[in-house]
N, C-alpha and C. Protein backbone atom coordinates (compact mmCIF):
# COMPACT_ATOMS: atom_id res chain seq x y z
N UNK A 1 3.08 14.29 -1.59
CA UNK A 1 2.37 13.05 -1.32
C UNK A 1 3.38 11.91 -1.34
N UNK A 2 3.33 11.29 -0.47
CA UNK A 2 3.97 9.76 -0.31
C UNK A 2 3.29 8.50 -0.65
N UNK A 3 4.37 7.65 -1.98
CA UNK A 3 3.19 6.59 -2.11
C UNK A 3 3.82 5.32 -1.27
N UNK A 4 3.18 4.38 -0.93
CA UNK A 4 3.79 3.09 -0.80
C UNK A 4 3.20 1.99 -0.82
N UNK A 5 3.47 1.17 -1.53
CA UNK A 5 2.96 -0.36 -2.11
C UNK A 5 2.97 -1.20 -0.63
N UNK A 6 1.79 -1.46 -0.02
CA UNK A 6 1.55 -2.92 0.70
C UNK A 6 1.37 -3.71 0.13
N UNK A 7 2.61 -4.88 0.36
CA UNK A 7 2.06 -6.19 -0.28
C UNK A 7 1.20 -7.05 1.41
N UNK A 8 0.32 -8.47 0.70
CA UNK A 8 -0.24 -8.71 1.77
C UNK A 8 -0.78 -9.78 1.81
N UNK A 9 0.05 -10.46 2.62
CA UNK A 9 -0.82 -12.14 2.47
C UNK A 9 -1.90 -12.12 3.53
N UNK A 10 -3.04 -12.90 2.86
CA UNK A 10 -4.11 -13.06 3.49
C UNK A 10 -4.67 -14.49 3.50
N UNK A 11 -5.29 -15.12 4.63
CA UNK A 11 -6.09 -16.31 4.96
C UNK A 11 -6.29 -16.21 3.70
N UNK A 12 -6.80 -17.33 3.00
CA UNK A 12 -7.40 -18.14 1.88
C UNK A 12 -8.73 -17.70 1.55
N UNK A 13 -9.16 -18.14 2.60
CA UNK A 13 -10.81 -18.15 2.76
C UNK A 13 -11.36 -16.77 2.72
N UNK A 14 -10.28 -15.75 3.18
CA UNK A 14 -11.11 -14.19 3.00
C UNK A 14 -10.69 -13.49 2.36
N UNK A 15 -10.22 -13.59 1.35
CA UNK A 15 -9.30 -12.72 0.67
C UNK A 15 -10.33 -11.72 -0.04
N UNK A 16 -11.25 -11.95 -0.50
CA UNK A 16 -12.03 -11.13 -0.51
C UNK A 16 -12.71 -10.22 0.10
N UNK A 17 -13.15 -10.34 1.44
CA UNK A 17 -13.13 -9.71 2.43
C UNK A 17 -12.33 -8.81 3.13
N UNK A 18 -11.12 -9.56 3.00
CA UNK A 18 -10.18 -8.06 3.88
C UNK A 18 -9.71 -7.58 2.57
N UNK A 19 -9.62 -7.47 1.26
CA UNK A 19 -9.59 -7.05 0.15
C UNK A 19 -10.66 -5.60 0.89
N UNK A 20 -11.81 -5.88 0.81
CA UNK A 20 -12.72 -4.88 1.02
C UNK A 20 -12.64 -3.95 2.47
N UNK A 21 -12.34 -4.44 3.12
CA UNK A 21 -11.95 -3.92 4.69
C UNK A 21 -10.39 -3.11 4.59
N UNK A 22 -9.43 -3.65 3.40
CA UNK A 22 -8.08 -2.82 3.52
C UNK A 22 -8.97 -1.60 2.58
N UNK A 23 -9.39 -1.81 1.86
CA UNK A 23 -9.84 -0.63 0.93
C UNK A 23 -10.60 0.36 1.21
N UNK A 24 -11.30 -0.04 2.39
CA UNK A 24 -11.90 1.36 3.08
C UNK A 24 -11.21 2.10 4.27
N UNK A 25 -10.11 1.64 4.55
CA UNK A 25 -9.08 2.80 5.32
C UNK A 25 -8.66 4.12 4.65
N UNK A 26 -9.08 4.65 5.54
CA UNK A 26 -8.33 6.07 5.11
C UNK A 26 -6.84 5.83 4.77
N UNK A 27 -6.82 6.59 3.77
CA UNK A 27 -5.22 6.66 2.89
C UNK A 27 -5.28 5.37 2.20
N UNK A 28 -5.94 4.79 2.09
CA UNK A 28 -5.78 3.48 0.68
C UNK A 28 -6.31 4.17 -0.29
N UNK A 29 -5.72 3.73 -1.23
CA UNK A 29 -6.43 4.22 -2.39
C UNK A 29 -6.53 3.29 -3.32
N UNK A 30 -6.27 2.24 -3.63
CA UNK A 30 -6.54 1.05 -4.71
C UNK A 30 -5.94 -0.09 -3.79
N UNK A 31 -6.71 -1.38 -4.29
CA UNK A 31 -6.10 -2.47 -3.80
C UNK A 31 -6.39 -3.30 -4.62
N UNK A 32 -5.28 -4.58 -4.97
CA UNK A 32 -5.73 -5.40 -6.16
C UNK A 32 -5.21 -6.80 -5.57
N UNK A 33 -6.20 -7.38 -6.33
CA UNK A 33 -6.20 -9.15 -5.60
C UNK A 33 -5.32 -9.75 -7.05
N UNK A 34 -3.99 -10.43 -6.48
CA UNK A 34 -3.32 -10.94 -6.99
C UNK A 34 -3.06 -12.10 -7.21
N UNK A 35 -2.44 -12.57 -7.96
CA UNK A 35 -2.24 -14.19 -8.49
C UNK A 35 -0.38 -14.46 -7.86
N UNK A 36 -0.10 -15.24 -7.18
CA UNK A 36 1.55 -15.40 -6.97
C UNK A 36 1.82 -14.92 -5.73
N UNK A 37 3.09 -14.36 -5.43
CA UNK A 37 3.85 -14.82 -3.90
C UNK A 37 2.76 -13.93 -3.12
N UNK A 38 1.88 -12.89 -3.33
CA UNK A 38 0.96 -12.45 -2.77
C UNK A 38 -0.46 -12.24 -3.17
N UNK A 39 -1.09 -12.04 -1.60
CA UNK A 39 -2.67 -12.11 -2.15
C UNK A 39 -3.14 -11.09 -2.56
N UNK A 40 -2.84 -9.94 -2.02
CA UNK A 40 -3.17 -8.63 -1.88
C UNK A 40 -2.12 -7.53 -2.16
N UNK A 41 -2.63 -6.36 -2.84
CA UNK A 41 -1.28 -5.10 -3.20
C UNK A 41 -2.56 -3.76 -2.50
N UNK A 42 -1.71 -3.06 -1.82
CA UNK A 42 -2.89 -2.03 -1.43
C UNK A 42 -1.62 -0.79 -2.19
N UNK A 43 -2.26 -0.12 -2.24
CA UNK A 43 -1.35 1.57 -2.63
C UNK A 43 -2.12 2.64 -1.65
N UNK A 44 -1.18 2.99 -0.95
CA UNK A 44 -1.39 4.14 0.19
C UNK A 44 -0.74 4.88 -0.14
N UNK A 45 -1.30 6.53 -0.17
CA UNK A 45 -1.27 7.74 -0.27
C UNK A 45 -1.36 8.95 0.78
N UNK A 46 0.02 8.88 1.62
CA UNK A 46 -0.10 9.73 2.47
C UNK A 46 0.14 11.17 2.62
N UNK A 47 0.45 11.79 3.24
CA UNK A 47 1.24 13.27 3.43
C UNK A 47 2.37 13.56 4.13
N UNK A 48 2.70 12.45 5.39
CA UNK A 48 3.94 12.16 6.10
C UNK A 48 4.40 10.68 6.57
N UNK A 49 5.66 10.74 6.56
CA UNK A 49 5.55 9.16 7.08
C UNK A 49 4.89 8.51 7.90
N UNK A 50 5.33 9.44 8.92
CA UNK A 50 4.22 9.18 10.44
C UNK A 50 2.90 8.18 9.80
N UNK A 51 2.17 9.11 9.08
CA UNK A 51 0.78 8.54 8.87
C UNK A 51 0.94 7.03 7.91
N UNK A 52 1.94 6.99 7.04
CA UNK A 52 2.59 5.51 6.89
C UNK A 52 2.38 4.52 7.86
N UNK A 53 2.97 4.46 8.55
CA UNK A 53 2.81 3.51 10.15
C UNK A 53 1.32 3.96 10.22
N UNK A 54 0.37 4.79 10.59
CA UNK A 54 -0.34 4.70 11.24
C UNK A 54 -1.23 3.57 10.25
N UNK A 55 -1.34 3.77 8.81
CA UNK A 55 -2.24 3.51 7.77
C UNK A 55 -1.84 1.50 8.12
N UNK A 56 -0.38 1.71 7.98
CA UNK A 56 -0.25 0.48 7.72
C UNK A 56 0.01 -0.81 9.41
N UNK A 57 0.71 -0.42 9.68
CA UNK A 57 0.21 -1.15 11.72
C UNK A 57 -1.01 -0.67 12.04
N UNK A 58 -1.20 0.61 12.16
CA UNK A 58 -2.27 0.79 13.04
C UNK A 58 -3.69 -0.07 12.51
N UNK A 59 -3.71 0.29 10.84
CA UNK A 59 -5.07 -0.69 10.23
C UNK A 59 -4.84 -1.46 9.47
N UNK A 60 -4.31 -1.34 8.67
CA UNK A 60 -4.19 -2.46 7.49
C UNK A 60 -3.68 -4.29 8.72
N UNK A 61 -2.71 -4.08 9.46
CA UNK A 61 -2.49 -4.90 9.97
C UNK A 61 -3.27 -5.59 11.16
N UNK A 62 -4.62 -4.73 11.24
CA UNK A 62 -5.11 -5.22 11.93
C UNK A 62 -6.31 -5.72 11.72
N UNK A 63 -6.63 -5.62 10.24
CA UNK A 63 -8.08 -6.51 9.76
C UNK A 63 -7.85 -7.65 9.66
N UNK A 64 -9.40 -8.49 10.00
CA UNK A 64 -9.20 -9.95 9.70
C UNK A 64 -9.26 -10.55 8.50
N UNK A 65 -8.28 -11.48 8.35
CA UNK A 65 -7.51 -12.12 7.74
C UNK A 65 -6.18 -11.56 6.96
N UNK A 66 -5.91 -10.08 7.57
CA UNK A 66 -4.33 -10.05 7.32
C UNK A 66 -3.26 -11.31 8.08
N UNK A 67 -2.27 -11.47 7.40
CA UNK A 67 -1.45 -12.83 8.08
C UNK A 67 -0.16 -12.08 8.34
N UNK A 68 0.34 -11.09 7.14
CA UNK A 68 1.29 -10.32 6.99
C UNK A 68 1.19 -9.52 5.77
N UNK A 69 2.13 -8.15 6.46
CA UNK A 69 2.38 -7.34 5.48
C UNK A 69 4.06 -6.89 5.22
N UNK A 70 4.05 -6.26 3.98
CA UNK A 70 5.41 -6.11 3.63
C UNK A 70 4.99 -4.90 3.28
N UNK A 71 5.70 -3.52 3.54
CA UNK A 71 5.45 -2.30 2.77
C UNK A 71 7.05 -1.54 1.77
N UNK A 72 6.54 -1.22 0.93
CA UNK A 72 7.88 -0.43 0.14
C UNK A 72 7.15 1.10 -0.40
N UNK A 73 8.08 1.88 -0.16
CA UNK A 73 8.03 3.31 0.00
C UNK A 73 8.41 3.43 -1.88
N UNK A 74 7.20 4.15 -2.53
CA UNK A 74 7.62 4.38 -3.83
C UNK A 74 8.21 5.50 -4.32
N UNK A 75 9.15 5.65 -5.09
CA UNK A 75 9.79 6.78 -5.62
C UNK A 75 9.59 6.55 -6.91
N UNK A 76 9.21 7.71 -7.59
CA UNK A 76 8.85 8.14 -9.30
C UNK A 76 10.19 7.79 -9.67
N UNK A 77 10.07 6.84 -10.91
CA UNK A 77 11.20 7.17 -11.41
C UNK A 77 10.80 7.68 -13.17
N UNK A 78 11.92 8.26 -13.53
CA UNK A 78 11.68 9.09 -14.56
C UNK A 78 12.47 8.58 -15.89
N UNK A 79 11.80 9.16 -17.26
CA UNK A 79 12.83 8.22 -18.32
C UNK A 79 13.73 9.03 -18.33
N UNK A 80 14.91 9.06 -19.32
CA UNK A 80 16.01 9.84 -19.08
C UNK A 80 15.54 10.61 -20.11
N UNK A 81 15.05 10.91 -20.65
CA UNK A 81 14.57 11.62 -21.77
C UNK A 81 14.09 13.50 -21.17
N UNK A 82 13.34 12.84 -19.83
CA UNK A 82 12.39 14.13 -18.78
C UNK A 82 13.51 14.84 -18.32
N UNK A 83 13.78 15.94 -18.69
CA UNK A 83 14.79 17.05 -18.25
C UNK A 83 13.84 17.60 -17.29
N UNK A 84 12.70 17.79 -17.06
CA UNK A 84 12.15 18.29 -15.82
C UNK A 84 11.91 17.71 -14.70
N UNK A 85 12.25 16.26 -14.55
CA UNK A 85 11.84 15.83 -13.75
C UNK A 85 13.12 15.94 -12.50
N UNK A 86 12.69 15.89 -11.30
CA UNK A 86 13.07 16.17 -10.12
C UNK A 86 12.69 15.04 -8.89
N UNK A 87 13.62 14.63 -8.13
CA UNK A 87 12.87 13.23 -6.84
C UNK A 87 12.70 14.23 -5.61
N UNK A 88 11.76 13.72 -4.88
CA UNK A 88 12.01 14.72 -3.47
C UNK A 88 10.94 13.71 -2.94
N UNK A 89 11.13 14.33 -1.38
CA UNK A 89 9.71 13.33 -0.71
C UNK A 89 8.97 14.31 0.08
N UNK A 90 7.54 13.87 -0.46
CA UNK A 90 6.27 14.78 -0.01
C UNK A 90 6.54 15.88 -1.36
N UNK A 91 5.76 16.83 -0.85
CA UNK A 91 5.24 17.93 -1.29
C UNK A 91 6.11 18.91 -1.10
């Protein structure tokens, strides 16, 4: 699974609204209304990059009152303590 943090400024006036409209796309899985340089954080959960782009141009960027988005690709990081832990991407 691939995670990646959308950040997301939104019109003023709807932030609540496309709050609710990013959150029912397939592959979102939480979205939280924020205080500071952004309005919006969505967390998308994919299976390939490909579907990255699709989640995030194809919809997220196209509800109303998106203005812009910024996306970052998350990687686990681990304490140094976890001798089992391992990075890889996907499954």
């Amino acid at each position: 699974m691939i995670n990646a943090i959308v950040l997301i400024d939104a019109e003023a006036n709807r932030i609540p609204e496309t709050a609710q409209a990013v959150a029912d796309i397939a592959g979102v899985s939480e979205v939280y209304s924020c205080a500071g340089d952004v309005d919006l954080i969505a967390i998308v959960k994919v299976r390939d990059h490909e579907r990255i782009a699709e989640v995030v141009t194809g919809a997220i960027n196209k509800v109303e009152g998106v203005v812009r988005t910024t996306t970052h690709i998350a990687f686990r990081s681990y304490a140094s303590a976890d001798v089992e832990a391992a990075f890889s991407i996907g499954e």
